[in-house]
N, C-alpha and C. Protein backbone atom coordinates (compact mmCIF):
# COMPACT_ATOMS: atom_id res chain seq x y z
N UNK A 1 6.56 115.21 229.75
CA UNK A 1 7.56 114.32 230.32
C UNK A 1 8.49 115.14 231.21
N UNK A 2 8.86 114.67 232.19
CA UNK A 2 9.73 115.18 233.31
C UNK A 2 11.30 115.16 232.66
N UNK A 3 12.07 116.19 233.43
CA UNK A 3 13.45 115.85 232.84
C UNK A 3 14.22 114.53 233.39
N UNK A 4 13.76 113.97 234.67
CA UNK A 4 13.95 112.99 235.13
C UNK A 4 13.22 111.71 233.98
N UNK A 5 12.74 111.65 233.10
CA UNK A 5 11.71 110.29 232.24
C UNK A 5 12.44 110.43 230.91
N UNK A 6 13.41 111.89 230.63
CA UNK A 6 14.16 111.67 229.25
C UNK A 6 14.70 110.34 228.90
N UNK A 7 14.87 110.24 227.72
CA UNK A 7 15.53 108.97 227.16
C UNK A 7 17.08 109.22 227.04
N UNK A 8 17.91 108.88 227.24
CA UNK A 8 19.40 109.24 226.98
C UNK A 8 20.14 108.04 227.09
N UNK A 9 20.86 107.97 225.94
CA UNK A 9 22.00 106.55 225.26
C UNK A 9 23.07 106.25 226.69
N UNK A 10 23.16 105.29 227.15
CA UNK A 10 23.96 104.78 228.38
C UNK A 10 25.28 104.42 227.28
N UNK A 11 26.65 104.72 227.82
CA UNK A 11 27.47 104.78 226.94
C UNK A 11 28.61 104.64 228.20
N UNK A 12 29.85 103.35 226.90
CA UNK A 12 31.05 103.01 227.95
C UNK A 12 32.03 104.03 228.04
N UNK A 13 32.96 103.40 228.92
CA UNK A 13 33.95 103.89 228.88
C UNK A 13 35.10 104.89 227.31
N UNK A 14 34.71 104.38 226.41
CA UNK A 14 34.99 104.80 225.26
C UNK A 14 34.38 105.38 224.56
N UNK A 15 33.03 105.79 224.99
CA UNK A 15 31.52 106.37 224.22
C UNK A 15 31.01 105.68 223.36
N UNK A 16 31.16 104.43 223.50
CA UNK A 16 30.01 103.63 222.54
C UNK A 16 28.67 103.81 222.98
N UNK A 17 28.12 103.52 222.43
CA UNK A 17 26.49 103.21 223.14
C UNK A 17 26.18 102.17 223.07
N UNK A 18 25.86 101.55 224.74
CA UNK A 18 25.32 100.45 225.27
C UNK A 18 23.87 99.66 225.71
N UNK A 19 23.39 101.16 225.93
CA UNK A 19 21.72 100.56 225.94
C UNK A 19 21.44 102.33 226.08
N UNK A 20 19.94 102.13 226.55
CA UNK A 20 19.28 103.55 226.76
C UNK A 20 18.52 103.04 228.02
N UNK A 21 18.48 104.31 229.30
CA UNK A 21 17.55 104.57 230.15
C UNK A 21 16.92 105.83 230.15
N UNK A 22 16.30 105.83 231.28
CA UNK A 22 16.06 107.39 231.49
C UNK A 22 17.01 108.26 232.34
N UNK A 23 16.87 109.52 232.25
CA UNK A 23 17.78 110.38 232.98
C UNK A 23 17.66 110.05 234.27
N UNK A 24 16.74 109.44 235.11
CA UNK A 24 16.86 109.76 236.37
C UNK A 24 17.03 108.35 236.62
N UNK A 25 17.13 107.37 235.93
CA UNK A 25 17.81 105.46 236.54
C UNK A 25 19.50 106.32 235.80
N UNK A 26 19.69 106.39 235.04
CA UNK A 26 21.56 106.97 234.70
C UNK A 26 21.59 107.62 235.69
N UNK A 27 21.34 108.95 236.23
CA UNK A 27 21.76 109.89 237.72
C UNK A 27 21.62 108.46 239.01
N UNK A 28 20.55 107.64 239.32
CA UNK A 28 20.70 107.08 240.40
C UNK A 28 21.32 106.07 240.49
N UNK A 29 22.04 105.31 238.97
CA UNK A 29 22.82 104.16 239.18
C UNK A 29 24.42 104.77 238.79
N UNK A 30 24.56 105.97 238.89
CA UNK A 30 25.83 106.46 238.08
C UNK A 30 26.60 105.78 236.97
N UNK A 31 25.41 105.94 235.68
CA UNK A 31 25.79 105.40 234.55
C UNK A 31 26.31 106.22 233.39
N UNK A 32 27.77 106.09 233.14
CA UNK A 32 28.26 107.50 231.85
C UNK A 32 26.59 107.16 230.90
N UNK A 33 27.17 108.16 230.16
CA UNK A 33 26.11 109.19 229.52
C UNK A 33 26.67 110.16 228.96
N UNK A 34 26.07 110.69 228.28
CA UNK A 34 26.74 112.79 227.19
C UNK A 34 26.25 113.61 227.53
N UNK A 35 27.55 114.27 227.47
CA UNK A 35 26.50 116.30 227.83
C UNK A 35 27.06 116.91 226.99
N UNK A 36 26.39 118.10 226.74
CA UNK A 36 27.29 119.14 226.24
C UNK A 36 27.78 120.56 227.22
N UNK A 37 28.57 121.12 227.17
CA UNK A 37 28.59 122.72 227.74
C UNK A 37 29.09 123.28 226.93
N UNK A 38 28.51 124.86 226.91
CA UNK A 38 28.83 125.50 225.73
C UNK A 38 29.54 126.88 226.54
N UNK A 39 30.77 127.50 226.16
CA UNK A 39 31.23 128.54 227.06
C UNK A 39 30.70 129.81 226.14
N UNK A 40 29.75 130.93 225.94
CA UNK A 40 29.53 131.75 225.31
C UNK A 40 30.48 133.42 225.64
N UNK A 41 30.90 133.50 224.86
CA UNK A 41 31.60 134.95 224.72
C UNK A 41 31.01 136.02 223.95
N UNK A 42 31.11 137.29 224.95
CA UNK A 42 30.79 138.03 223.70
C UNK A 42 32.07 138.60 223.17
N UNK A 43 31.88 139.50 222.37
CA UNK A 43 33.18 140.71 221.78
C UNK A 43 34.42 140.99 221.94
N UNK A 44 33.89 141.15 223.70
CA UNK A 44 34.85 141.90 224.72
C UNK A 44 35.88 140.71 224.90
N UNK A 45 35.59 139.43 225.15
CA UNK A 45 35.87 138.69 225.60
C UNK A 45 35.64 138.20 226.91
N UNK A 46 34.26 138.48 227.31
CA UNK A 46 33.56 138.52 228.72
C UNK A 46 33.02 136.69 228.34
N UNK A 47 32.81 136.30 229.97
CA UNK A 47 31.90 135.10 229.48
C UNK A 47 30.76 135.26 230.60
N UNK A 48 29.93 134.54 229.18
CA UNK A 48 28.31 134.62 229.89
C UNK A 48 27.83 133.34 231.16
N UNK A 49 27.35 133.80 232.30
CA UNK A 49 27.31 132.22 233.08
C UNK A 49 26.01 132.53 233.63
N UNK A 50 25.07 131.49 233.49
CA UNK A 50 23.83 131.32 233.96
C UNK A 50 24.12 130.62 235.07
N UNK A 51 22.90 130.96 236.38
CA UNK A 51 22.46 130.52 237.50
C UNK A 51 21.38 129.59 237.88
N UNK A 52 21.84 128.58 237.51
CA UNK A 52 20.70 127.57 237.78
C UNK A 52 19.67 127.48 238.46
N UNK A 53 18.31 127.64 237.66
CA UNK A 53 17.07 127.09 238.54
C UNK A 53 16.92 126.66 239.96
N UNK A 54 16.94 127.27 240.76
CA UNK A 54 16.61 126.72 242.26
C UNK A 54 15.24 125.50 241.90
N UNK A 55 14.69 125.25 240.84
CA UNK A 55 13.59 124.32 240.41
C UNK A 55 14.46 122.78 240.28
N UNK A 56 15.97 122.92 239.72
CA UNK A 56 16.83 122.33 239.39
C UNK A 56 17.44 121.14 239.99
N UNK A 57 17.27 119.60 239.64
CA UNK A 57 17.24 118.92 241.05
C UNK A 57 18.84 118.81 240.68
N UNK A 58 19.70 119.04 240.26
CA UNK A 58 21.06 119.26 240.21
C UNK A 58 21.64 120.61 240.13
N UNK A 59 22.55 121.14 241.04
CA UNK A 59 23.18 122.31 241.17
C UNK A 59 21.89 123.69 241.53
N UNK A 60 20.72 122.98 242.30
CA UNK A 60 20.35 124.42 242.19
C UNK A 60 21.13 125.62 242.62
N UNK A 61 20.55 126.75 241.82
CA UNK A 61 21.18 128.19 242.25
C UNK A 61 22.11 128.13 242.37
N UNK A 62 23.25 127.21 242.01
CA UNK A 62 25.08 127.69 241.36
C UNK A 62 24.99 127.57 239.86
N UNK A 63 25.94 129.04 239.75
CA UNK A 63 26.53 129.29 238.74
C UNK A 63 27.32 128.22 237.79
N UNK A 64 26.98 128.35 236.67
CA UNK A 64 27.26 127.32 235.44
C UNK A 64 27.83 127.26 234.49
N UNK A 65 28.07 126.77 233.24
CA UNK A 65 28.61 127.78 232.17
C UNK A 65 27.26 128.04 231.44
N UNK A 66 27.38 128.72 230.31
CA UNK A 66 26.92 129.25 229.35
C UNK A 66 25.47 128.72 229.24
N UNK A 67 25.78 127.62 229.02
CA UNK A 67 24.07 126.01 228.42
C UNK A 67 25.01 125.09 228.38
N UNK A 68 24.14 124.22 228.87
CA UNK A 68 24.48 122.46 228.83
C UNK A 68 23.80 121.82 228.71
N UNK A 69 23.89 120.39 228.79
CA UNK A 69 22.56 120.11 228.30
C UNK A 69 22.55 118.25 227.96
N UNK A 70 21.84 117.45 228.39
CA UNK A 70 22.00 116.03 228.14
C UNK A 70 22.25 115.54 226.01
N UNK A 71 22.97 115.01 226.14
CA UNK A 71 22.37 114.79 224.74
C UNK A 71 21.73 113.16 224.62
N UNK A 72 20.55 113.89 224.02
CA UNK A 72 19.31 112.73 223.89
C UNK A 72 19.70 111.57 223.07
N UNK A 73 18.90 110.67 222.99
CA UNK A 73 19.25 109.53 222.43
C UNK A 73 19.09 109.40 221.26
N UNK A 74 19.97 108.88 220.54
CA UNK A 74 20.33 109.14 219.25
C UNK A 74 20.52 110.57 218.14
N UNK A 75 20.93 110.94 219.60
CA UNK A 75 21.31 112.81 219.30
C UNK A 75 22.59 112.64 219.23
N UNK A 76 23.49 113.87 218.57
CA UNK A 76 25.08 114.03 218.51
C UNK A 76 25.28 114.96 219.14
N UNK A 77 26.85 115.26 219.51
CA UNK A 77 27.02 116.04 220.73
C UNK A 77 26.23 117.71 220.08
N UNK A 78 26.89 117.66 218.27
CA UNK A 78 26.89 119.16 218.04
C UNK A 78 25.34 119.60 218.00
N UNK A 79 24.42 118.49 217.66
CA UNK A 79 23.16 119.09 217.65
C UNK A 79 22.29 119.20 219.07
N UNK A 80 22.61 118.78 219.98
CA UNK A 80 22.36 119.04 221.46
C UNK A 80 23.07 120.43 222.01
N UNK A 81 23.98 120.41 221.45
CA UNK A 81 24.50 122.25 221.59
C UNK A 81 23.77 123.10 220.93
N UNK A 82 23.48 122.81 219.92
CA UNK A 82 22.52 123.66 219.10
C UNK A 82 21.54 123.68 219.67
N UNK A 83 20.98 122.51 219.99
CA UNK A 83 19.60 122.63 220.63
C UNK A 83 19.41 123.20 222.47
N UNK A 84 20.92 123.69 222.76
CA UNK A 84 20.24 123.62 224.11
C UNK A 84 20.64 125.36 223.99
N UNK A 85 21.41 125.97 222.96
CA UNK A 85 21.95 127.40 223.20
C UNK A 85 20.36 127.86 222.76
N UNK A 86 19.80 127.44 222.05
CA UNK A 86 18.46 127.41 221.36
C UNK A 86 17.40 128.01 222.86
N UNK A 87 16.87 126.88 223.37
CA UNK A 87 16.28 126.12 224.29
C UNK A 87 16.66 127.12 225.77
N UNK A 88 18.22 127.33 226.27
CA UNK A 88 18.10 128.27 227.02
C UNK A 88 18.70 129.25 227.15
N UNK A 89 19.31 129.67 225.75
CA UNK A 89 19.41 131.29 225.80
C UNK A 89 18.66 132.10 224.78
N UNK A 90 17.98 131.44 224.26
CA UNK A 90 17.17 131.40 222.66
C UNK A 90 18.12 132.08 221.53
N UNK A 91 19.06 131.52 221.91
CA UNK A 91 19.83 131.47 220.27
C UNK A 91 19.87 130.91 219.14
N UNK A 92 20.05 130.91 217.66
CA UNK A 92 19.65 130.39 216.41
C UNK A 92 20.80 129.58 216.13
N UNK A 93 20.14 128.85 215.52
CA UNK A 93 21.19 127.65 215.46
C UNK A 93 22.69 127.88 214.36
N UNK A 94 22.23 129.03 214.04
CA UNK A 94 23.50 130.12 213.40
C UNK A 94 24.69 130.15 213.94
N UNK A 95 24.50 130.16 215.34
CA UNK A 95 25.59 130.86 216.14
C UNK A 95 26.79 129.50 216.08
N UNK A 96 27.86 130.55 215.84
CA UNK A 96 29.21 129.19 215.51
C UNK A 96 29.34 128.61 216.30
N UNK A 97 29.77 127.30 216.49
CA UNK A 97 30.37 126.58 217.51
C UNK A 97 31.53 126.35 217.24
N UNK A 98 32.22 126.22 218.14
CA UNK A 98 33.76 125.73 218.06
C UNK A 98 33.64 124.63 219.27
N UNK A 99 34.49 123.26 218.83
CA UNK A 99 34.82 122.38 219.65
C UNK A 99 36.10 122.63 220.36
N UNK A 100 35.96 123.21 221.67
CA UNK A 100 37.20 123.50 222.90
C UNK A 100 37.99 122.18 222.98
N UNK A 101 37.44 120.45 223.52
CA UNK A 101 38.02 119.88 224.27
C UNK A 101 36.94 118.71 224.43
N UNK A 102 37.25 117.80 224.99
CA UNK A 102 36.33 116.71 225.00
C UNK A 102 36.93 116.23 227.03
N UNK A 103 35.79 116.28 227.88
CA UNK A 103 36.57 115.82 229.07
C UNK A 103 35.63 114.39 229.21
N UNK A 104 36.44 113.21 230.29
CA UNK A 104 35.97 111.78 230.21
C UNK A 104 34.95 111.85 231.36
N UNK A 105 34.57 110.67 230.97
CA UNK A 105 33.63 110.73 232.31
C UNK A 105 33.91 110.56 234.26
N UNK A 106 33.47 111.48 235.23
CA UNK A 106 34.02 111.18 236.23
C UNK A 106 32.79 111.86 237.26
N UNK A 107 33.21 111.47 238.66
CA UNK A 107 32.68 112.15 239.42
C UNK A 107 32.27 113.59 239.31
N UNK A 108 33.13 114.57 239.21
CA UNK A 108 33.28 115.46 238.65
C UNK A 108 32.00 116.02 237.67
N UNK A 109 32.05 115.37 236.49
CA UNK A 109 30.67 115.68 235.58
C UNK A 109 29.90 115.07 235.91
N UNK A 110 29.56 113.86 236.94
CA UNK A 110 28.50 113.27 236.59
C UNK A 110 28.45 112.00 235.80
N UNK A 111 29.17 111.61 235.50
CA UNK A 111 29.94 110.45 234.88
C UNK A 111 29.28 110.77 233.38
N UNK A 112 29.22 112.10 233.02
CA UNK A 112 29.74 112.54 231.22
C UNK A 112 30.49 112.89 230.64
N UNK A 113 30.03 112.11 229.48
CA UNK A 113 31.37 112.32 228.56
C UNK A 113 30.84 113.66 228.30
N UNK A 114 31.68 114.31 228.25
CA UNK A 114 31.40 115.98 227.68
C UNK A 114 32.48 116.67 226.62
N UNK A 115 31.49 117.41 225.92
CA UNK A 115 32.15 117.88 224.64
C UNK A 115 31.68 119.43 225.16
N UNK A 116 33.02 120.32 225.00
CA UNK A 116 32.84 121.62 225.56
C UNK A 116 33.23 122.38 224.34
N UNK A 117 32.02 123.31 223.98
CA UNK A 117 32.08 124.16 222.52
C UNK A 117 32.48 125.70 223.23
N UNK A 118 32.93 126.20 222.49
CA UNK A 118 33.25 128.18 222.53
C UNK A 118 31.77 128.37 220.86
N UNK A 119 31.88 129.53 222.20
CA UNK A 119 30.60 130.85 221.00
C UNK A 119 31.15 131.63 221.19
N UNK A 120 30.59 132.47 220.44
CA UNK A 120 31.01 134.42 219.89
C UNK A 120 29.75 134.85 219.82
N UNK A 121 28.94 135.55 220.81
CA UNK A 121 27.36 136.24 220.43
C UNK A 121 27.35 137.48 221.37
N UNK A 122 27.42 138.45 221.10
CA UNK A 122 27.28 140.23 221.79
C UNK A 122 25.50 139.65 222.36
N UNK A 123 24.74 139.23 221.80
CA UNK A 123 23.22 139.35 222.56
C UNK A 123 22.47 140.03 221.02
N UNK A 124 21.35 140.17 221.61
CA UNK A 124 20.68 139.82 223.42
C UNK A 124 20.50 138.16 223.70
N UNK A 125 20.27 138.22 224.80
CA UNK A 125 19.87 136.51 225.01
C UNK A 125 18.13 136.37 225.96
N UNK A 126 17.53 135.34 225.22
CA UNK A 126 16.52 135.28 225.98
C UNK A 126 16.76 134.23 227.18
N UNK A 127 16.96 134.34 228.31
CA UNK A 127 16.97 133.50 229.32
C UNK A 127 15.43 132.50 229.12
N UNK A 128 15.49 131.06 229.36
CA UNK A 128 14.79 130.46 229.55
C UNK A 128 14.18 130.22 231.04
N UNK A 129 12.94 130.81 231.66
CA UNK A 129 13.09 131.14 233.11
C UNK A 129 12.96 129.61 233.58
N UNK A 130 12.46 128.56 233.30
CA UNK A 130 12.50 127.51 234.08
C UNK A 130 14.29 127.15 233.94
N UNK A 131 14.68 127.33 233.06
CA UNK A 131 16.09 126.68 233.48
C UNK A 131 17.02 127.41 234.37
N UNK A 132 16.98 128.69 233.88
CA UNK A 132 17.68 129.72 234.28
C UNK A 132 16.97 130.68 235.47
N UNK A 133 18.14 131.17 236.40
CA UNK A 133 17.59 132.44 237.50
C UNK A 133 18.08 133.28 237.26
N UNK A 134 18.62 133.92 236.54
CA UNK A 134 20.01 134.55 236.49
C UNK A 134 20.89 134.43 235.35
N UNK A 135 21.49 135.74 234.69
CA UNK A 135 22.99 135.61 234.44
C UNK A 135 23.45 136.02 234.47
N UNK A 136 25.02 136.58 233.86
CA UNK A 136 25.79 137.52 233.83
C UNK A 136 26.98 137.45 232.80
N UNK A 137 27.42 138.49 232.53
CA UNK A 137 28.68 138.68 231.71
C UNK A 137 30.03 138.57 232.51
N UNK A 138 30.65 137.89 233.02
CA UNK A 138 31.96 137.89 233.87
C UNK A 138 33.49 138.33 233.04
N UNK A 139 34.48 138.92 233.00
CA UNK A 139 35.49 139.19 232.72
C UNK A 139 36.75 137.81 233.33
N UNK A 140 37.59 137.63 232.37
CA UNK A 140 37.85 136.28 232.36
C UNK A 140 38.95 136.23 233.60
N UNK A 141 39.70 137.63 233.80
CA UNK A 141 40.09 137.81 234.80
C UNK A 141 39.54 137.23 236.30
N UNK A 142 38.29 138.00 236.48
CA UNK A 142 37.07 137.72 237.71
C UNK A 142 37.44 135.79 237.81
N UNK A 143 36.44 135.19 236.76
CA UNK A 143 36.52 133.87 236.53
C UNK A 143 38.04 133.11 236.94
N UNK A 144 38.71 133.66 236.43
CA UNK A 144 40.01 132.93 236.93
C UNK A 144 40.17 132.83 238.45
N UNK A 145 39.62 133.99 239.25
CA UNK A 145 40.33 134.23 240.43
C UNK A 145 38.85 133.34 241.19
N UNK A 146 37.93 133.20 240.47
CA UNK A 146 36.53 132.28 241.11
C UNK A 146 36.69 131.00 241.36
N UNK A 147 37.49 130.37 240.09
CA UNK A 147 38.09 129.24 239.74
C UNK A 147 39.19 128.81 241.29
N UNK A 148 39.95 129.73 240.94
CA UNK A 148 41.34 128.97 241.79
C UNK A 148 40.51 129.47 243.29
N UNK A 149 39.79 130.16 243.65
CA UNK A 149 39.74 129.63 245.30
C UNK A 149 38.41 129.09 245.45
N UNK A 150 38.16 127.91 243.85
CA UNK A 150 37.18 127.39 244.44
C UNK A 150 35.77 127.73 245.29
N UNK A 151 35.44 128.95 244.35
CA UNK A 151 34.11 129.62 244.70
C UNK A 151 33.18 128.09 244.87
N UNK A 152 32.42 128.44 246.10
CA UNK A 152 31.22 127.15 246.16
C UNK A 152 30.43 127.64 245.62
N UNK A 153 29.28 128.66 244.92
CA UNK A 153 28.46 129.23 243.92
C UNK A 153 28.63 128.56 242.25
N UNK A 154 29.77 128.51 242.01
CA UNK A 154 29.88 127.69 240.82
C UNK A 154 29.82 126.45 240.98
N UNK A 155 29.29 125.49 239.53
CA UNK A 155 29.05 124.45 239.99
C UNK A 155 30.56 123.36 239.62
N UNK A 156 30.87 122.24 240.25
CA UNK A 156 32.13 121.81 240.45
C UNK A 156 32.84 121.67 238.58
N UNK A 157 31.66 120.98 238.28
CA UNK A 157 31.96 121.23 236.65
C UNK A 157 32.35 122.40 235.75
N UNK A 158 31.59 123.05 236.13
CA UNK A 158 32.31 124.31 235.48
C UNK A 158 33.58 124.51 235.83
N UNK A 159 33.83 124.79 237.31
CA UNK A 159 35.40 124.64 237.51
C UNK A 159 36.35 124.09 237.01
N UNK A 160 36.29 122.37 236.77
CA UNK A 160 37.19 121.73 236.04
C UNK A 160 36.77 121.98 234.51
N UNK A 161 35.52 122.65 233.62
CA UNK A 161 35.73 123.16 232.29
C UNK A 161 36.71 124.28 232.22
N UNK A 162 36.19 125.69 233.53
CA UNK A 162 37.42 126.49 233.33
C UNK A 162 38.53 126.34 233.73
N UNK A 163 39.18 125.61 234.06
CA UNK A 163 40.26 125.26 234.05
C UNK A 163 41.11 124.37 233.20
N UNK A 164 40.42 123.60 232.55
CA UNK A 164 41.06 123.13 231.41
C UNK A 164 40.84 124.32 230.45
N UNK A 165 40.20 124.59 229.75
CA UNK A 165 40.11 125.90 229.14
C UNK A 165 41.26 126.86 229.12
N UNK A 166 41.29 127.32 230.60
CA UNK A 166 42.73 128.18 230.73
C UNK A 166 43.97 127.29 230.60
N UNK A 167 44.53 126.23 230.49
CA UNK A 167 45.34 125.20 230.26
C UNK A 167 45.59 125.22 228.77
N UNK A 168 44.21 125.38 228.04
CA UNK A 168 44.61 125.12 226.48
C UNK A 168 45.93 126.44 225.93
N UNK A 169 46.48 126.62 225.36
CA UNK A 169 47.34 127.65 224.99
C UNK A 169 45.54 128.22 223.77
N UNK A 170 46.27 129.34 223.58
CA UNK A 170 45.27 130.60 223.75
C UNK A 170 46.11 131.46 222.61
């Protein structure tokens, strides 16, 4: 099955769930829907950001956060995090999650509701090559200064995750 033929819960304004389509009638009728993003840290306090698939019919080849990831139908946000840190960094479903923030649906995401988790993992990570081209460890410093002049390499979402992020008190 294509990532465009997934099944994923069509959901209102409030995150109920309203019916189910596939991923690619929700992307062409701009219907909310769930995601997850997960911001991964290691030690240092570096964060990890993958480069999207130029294969990718959204955001190819800009920078992202960590893993994200649709959550499937009749999936919950936390086990679609699990399953996607899994899936494309090949991490065990061990690895803690922490719930950052919940942002609504908008232009912006894509009209998802998104639930944005923090990790703690030093590595290694297996990149998943169809999802991923690329990653890197960034210093949160770097990121901040990517953020505010609106680097076009990142993708617009990530921007408004790191930035609410840096907003939360810390």
């Amino acid at each position: 099955m294509s990532a465009s033929e997934e099944i994923l819960d069509v959901v209102d304004a409030d995150d109920r769930v309203v019916g189910r389509a596939t991923r690619g009638e929700i992307h062409a009728r701009g219907l909310m829907h769930r995601a997850v993003h997960i911001l991964l840290f290691d030690g240092k306090g570096d964060l990890f950001l993958q480069k999207r698939s130029l294969a990718k019919d959204e955001n190819p080849g800009l920078w992202d956060s960590s893993a994200a990831g649709h959550v499937d139908s009749g999936e919950d946000y936390l086990a679609c995090a699990r399953r996607e840190l899994g899936e494309e960094l090949g991490l065990d479903a061990d690895v803690g999650l922490e719930i950052l923030f919940r942002l609504p649906p908008s232009a912006i995401t894509g009209f998802e509701h998104c639930t944005v988790y923090r990790a703690v993992h030093d590595g290694p990570l297996r990149l998943d090559p169809d999802e991923i081209d690329d990653g890197a460890w960034i210093g949160v410093e770097t990121m901040d200064a990517r953020v505010a002049a609106a680097d076009p390499e990142l993708t617009e979402s990530l921007r408004l995750i790191w930035a609410t992020y840096r907003d939360m008190p810390h």
